[in-house]
Every structure is written in C-alpha cells, then in structure tokens.
PDB file of N, CA and C in Angstrom:
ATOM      1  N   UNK A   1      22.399  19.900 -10.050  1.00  0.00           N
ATOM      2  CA  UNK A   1      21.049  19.362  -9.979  1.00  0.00           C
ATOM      3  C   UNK A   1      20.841  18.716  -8.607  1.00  0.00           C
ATOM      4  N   UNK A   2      20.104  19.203  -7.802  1.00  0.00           N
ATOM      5  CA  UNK A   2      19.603  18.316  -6.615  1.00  0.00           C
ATOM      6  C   UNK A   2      19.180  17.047  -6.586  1.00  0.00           C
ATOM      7  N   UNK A   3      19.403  16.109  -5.965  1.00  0.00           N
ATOM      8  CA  UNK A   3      18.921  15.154  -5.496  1.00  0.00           C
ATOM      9  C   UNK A   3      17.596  14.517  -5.761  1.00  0.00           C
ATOM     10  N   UNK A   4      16.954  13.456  -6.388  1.00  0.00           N
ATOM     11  CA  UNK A   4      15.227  13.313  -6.298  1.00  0.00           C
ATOM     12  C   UNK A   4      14.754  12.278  -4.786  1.00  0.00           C
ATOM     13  N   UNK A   5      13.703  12.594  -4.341  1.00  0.00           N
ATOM     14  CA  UNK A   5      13.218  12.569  -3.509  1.00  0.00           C
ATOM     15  C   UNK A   5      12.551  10.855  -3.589  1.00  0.00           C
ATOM     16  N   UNK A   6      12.870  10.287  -2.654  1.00  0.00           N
ATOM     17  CA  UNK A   6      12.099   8.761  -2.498  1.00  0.00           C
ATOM     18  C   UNK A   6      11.055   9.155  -2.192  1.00  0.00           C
ATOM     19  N   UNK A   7       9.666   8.588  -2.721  1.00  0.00           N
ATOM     20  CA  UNK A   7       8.746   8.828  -2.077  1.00  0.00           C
ATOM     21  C   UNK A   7       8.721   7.943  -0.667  1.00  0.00           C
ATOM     22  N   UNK A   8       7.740   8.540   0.391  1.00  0.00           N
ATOM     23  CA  UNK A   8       8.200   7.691   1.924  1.00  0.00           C
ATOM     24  C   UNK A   8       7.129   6.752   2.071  1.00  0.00           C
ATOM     25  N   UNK A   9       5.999   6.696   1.107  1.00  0.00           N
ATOM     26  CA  UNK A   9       5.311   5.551   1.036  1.00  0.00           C
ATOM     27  C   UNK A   9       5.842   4.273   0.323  1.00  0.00           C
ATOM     28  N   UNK A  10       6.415   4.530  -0.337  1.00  0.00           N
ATOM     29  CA  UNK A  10       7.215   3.458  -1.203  1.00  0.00           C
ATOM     30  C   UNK A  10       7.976   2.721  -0.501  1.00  0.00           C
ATOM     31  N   UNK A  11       9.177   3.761   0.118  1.00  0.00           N
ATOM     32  CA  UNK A  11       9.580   2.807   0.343  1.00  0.00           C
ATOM     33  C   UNK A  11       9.600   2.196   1.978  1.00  0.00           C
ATOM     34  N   UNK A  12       8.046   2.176   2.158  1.00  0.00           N
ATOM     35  CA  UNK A  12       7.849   1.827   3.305  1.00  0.00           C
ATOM     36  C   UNK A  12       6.964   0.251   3.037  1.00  0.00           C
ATOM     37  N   UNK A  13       6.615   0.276   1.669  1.00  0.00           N
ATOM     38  CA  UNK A  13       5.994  -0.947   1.143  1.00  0.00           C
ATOM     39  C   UNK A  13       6.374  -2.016   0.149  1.00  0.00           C
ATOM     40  N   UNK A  14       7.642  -1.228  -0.148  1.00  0.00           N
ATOM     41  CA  UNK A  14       7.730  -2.256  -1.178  1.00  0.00           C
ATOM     42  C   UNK A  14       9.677  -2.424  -0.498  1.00  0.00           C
ATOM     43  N   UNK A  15       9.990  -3.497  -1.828  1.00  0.00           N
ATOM     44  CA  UNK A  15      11.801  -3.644  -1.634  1.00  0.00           C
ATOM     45  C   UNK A  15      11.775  -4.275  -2.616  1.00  0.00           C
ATOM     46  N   UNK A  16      13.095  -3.977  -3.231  1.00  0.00           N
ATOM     47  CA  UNK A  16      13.486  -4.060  -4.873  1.00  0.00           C
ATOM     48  C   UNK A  16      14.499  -5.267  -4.389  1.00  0.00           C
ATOM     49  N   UNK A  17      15.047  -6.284  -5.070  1.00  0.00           N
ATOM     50  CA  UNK A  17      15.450  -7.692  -4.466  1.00  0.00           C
ATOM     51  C   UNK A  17      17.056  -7.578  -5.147  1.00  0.00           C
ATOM     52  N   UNK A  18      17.919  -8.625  -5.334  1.00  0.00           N
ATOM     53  CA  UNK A  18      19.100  -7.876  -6.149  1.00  0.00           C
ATOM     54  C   UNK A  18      18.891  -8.525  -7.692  1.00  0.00           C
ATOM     55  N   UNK A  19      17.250  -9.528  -7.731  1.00  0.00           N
ATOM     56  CA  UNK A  19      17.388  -9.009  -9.415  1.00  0.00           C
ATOM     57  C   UNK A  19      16.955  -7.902  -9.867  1.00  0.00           C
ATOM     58  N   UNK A  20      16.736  -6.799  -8.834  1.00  0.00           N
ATOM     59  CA  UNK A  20      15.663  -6.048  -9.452  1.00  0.00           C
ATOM     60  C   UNK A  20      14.351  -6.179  -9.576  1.00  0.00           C
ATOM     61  N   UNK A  21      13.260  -7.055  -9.417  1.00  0.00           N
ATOM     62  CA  UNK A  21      12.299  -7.267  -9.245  1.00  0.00           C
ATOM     63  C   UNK A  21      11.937  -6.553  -8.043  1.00  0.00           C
ATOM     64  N   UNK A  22      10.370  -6.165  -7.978  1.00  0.00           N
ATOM     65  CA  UNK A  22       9.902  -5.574  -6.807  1.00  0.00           C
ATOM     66  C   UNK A  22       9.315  -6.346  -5.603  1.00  0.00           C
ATOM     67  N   UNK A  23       9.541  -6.859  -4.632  1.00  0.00           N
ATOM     68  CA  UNK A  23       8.799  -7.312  -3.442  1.00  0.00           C
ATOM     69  C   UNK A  23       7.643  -6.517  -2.563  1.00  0.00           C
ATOM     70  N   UNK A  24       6.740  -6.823  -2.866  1.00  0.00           N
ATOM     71  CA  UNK A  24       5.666  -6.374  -1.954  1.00  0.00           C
ATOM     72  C   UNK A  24       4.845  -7.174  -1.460  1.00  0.00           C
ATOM     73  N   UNK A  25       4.076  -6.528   0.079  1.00  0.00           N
ATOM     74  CA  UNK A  25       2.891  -7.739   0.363  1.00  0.00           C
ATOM     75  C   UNK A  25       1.796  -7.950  -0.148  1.00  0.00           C
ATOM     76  N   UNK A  26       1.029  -9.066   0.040  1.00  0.00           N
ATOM     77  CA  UNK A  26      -0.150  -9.499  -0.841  1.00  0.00           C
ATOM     78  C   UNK A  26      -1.338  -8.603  -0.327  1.00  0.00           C
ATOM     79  N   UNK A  27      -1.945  -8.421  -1.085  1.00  0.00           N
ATOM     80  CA  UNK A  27      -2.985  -7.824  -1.001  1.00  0.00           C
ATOM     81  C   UNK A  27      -4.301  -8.130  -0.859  1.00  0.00           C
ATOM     82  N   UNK A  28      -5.202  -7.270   0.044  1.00  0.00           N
ATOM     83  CA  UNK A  28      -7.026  -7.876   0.593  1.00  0.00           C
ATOM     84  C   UNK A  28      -6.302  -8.998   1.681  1.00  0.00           C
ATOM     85  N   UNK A  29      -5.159  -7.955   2.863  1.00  0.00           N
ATOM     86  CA  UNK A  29      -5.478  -9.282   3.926  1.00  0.00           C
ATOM     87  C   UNK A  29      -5.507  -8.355   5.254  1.00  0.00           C
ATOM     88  N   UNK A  30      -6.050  -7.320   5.149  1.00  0.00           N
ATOM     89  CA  UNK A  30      -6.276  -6.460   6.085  1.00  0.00           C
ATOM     90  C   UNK A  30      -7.123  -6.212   7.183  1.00  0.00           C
ATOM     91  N   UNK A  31      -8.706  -6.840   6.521  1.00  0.00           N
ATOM     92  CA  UNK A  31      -9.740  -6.995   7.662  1.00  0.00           C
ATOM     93  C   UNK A  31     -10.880  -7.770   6.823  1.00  0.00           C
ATOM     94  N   UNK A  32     -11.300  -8.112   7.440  1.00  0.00           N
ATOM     95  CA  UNK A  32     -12.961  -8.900   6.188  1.00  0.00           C
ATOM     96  C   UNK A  32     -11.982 -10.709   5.917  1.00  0.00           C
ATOM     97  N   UNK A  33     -11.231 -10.731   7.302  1.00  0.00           N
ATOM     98  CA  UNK A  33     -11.075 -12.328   6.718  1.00  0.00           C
ATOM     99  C   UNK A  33     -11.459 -13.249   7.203  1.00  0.00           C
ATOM    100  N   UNK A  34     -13.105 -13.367   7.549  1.00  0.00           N
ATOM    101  CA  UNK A  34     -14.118 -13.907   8.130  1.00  0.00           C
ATOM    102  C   UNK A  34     -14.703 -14.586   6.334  1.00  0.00           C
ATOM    103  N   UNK A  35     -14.879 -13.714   5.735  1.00  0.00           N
ATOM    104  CA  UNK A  35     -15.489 -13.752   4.509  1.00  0.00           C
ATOM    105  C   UNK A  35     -14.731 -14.816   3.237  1.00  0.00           C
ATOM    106  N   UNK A  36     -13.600 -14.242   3.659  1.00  0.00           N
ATOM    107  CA  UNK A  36     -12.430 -14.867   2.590  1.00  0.00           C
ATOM    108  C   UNK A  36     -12.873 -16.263   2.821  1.00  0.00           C
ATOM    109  N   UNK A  37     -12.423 -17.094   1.439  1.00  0.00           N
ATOM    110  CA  UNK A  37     -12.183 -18.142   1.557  1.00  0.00           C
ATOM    111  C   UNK A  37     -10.473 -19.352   2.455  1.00  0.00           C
ATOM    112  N   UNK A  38     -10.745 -19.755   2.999  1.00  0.00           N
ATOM    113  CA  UNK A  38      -9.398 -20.957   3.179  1.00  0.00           C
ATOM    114  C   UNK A  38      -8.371 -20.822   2.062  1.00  0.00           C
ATOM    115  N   UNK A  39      -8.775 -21.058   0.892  1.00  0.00           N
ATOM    116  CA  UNK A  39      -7.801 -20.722   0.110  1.00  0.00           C
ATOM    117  C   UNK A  39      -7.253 -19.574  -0.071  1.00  0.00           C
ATOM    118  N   UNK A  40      -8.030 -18.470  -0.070  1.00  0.00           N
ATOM    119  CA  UNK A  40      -7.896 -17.502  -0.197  1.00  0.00           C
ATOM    120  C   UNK A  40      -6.379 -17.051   0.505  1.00  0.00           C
ATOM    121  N   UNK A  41      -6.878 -17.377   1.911  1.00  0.00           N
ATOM    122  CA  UNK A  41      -5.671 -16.585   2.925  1.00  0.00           C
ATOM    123  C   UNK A  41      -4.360 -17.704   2.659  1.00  0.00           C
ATOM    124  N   UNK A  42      -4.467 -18.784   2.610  1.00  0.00           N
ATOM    125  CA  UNK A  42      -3.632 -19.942   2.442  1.00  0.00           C
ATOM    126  C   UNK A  42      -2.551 -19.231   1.061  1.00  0.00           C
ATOM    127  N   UNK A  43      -3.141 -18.863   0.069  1.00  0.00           N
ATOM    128  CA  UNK A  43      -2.235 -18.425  -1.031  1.00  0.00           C
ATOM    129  C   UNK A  43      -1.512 -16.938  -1.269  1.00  0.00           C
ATOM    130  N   UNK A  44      -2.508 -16.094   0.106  1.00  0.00           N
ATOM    131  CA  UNK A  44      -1.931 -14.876   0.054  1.00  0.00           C
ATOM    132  C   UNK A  44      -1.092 -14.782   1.358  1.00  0.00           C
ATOM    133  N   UNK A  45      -0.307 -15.909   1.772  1.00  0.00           N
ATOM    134  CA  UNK A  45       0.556 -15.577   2.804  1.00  0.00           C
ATOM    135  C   UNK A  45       1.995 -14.761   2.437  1.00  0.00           C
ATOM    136  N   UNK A  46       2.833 -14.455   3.018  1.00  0.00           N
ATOM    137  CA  UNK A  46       4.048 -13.797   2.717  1.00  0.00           C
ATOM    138  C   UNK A  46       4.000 -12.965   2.020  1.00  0.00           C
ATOM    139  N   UNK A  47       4.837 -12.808   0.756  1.00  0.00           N
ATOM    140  CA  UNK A  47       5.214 -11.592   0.039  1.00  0.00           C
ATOM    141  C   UNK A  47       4.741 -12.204  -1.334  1.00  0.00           C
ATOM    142  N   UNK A  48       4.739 -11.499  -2.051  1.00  0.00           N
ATOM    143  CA  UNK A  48       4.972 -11.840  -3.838  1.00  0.00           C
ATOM    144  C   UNK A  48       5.809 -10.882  -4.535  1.00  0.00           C
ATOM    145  N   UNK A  49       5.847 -10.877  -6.016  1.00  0.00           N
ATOM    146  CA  UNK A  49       6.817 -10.020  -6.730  1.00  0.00           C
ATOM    147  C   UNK A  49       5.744  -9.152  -7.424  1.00  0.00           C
ATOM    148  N   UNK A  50       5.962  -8.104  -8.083  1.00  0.00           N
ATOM    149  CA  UNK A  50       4.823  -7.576  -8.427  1.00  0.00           C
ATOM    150  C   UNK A  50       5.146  -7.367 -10.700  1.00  0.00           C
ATOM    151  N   UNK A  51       3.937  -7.480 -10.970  1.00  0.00           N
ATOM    152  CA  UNK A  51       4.053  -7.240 -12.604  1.00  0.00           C
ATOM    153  C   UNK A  51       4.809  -6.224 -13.155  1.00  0.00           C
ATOM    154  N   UNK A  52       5.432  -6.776 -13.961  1.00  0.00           N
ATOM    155  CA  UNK A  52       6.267  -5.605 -14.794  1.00  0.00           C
ATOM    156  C   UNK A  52       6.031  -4.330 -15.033  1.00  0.00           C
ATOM    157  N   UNK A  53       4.698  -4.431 -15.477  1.00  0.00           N
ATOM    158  CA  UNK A  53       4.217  -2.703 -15.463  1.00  0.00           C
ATOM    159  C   UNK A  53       4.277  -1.970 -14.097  1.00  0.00           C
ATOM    160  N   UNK A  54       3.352  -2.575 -13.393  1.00  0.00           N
ATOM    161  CA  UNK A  54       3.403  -2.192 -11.736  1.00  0.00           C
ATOM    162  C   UNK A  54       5.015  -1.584 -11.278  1.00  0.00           C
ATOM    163  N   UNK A  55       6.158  -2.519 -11.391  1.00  0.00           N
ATOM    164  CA  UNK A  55       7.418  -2.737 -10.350  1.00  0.00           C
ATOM    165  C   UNK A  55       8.278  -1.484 -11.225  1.00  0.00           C
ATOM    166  N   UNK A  56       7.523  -1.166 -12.884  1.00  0.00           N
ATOM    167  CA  UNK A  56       8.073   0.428 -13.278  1.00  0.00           C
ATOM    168  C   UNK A  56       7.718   1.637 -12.415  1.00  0.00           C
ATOM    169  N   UNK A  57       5.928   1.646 -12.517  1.00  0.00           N
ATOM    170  CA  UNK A  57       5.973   2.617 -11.905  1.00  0.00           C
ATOM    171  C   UNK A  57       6.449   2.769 -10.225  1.00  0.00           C
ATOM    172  N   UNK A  58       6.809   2.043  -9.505  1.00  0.00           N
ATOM    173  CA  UNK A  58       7.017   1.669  -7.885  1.00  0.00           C
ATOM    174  C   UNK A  58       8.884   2.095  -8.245  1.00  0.00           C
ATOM    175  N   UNK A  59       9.444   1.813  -9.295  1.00  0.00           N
ATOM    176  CA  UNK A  59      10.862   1.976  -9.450  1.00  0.00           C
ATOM    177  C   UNK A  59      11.294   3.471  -9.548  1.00  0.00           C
ATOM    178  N   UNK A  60      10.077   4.219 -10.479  1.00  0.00           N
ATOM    179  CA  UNK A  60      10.023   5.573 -10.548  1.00  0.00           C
ATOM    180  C   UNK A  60       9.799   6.196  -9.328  1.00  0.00           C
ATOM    181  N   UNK A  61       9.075   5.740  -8.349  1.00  0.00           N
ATOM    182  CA  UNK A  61       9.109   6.209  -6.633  1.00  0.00           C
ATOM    183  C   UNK A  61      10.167   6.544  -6.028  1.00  0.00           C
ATOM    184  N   UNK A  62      11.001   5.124  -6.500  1.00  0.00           N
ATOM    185  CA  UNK A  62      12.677   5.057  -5.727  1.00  0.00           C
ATOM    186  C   UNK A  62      13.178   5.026  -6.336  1.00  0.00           C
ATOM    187  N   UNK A  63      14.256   5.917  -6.513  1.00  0.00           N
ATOM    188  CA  UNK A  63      15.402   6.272  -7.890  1.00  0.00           C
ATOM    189  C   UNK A  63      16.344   5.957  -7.585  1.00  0.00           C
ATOM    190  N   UNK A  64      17.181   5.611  -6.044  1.00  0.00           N
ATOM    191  CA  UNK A  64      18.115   5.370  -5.845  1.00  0.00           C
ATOM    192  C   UNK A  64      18.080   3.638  -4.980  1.00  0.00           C
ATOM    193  N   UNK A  65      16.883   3.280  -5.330  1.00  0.00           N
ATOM    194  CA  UNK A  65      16.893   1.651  -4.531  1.00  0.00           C
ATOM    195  C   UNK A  65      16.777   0.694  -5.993  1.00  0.00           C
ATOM    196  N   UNK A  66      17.586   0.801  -6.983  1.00  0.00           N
ATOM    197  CA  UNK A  66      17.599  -0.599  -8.148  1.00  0.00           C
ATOM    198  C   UNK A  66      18.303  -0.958  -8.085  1.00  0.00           C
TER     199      UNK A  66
END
C-alpha cells in the first residue's frame, strides 16, 4: 500500500502540539483592522487550539503528524 499524502495546505497552517491538540492562527486578522474593535485584535493575538471537531478533520489532512 503506498504512502497517504499530507495535504500541503495543512500543513502549512496548522501544528499538532505533543498533546495532540491542533495549533493554528487566529482568525479575521488579515486586513479590515481599521474596523475591528481594540478588543478585538487584543484577544486574537498569537495562536489558539482549535475545537475538537475541527482538529479531526485537520488530523485527517496529516496522517503522519499526531
């Protein structure tokens, strides 16, 4: 059986941590942050972990990064 294929968007966005949880960046901080609120950008700095359902399907991307 061959090999399965990482997808190359994946894993160009996300990273699986060593609990296993998924790391990705926050999201809506791309352009339009004239509009945003102070808080807004203040709470979407760095990274976050992403929801259980979500960090399945992102795990199914990468078969060999858990």
């Amino acid at each position: 059986m061959p090999k399965m294929k990482t997808k190359s968007s994946a894993k160009k966005r996300f990273k699986v941590s060593a609990n296993g949880k998924v790391i990705a960046g926050q999201a809506g901080k791309r352009h339009g942050m004239i509009k945003r609120t102070k808080k807004f950008i203040r709470d979407a700095r760095g990274s976050t972990t992403l929801s259980a359902p979500d960090a399945k399907i992102v795990k199914g991307y990468m078969p060999y990064d858990r």
